[in-house]
C-alpha atoms as a PDB file:
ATOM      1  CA  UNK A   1     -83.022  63.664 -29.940  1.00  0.00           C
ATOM      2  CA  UNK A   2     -80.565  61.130 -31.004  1.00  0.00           C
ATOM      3  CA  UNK A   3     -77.149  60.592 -28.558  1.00  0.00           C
ATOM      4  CA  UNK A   4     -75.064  58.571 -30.906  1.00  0.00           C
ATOM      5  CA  UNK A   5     -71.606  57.212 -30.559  1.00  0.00           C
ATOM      6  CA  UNK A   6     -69.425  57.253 -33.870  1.00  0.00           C
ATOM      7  CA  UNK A   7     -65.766  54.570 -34.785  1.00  0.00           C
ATOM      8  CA  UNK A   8     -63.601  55.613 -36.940  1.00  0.00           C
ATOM      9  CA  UNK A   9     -63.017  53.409 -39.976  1.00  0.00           C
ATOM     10  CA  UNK A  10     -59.190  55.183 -40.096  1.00  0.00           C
ATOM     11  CA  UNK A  11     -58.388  54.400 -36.768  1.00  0.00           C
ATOM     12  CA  UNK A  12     -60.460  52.230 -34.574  1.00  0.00           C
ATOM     13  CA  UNK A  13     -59.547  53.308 -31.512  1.00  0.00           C
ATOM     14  CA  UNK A  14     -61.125  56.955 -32.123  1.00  0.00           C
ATOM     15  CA  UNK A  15     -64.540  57.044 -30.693  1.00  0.00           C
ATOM     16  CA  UNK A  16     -66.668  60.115 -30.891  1.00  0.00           C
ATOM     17  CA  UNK A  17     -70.031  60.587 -29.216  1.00  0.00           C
ATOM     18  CA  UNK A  18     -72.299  63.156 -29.272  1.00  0.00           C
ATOM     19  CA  UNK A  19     -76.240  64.505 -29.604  1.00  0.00           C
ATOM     20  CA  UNK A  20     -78.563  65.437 -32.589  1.00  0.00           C
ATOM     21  CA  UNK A  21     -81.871  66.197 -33.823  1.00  0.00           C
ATOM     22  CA  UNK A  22     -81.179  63.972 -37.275  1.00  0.00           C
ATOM     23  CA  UNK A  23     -78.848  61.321 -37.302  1.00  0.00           C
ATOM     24  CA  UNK A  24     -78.198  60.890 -40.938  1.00  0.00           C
ATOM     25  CA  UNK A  25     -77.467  64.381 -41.861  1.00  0.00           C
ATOM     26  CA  UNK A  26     -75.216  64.287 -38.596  1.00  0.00           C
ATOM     27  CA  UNK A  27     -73.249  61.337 -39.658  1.00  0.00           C
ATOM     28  CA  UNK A  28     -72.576  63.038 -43.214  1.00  0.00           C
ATOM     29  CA  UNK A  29     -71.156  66.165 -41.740  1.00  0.00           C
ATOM     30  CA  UNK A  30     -68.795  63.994 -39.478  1.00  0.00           C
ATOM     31  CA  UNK A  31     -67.322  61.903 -42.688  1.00  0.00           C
ATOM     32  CA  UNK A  32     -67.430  65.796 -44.972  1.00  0.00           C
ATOM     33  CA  UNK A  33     -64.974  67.757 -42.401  1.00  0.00           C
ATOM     34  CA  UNK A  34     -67.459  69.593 -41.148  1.00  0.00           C
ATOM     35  CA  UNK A  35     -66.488  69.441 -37.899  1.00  0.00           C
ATOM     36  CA  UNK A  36     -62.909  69.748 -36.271  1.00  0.00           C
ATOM     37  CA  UNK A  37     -63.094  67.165 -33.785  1.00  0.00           C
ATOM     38  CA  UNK A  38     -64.178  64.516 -36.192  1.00  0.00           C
ATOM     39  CA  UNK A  39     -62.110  65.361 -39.156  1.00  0.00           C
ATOM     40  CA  UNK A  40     -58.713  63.906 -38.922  1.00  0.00           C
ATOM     41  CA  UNK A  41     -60.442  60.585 -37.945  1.00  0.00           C
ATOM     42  CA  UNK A  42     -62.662  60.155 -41.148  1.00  0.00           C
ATOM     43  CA  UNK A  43     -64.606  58.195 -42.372  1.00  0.00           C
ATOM     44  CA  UNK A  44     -66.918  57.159 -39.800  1.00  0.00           C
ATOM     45  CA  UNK A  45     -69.880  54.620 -38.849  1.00  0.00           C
ATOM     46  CA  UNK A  46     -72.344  55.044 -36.101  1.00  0.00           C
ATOM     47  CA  UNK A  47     -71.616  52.008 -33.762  1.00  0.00           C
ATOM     48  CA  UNK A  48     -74.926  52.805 -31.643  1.00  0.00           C
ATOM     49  CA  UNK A  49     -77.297  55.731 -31.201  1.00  0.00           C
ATOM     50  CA  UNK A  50     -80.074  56.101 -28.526  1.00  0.00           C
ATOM     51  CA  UNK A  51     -83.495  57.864 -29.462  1.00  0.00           C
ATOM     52  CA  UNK A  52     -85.118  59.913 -26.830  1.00  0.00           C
ATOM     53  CA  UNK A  53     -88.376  61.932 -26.778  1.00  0.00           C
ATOM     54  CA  UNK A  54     -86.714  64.769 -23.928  1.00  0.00           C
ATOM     55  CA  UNK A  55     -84.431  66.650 -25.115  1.00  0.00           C
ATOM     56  CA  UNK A  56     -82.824  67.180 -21.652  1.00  0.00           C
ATOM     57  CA  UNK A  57     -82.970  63.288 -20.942  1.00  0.00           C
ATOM     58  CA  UNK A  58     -80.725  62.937 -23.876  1.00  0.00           C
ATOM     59  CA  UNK A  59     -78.536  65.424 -22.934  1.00  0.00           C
ATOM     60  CA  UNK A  60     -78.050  64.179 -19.682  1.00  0.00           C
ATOM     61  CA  UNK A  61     -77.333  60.736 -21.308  1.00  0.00           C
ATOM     62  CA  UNK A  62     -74.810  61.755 -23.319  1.00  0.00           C
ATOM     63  CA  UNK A  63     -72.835  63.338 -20.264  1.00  0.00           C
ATOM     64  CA  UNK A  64     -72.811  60.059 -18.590  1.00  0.00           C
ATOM     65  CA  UNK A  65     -71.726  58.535 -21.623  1.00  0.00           C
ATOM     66  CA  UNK A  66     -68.494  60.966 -22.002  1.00  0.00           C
ATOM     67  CA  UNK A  67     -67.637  60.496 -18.030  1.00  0.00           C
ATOM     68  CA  UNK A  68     -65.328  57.958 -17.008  1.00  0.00           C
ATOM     69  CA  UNK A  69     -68.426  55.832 -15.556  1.00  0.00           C
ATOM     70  CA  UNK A  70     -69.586  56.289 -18.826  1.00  0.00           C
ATOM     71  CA  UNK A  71     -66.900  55.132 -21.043  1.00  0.00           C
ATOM     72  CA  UNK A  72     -66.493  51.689 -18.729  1.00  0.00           C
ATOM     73  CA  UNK A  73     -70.038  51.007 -19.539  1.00  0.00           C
ATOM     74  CA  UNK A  74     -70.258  51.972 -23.352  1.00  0.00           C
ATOM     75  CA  UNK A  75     -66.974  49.981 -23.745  1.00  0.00           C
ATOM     76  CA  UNK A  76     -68.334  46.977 -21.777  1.00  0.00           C
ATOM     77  CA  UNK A  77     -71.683  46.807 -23.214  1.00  0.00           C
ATOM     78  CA  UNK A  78     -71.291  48.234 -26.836  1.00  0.00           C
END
């Protein structure tokens, strides 16, 4: 599983993080309009992305990374 954080080339302040199986096809949903969240804000680049081999290890990851602990450290060290 893949937690991946995503900037928006429109507006660089919009961040958008989240968790999938395959990156690529993720990232070309995002920047079609597939998803709601992510639409207004297109196009977008994956800034960084995280590989991990339990799914529940990534999951858990990407929860820290959308808490406010979470955001001070992404923003501090990405």
């Amino acid at each position: 599983m893949f937690v991946y954080k995503l900037r928006s080339q429109l507006d660089r302040t919009q961040i958008y993080t989240g968790i999938t199986k395959d990156i690529n096809a993720r990232l070309a949903s995002h920047n079609s309009g597939h998803s709601s969240h992510t639409s207004k804000y297109r196009p977008w680049n994956i800034e960084v992305y995280f590989w991990f081999v339990s799914e529940s290890k990534a999951r858990e990851f990407e929860k820290y990374l959308k808490s406010g602990s979470g955001r001070a450290f992404s923003k501090k060290h990405f």
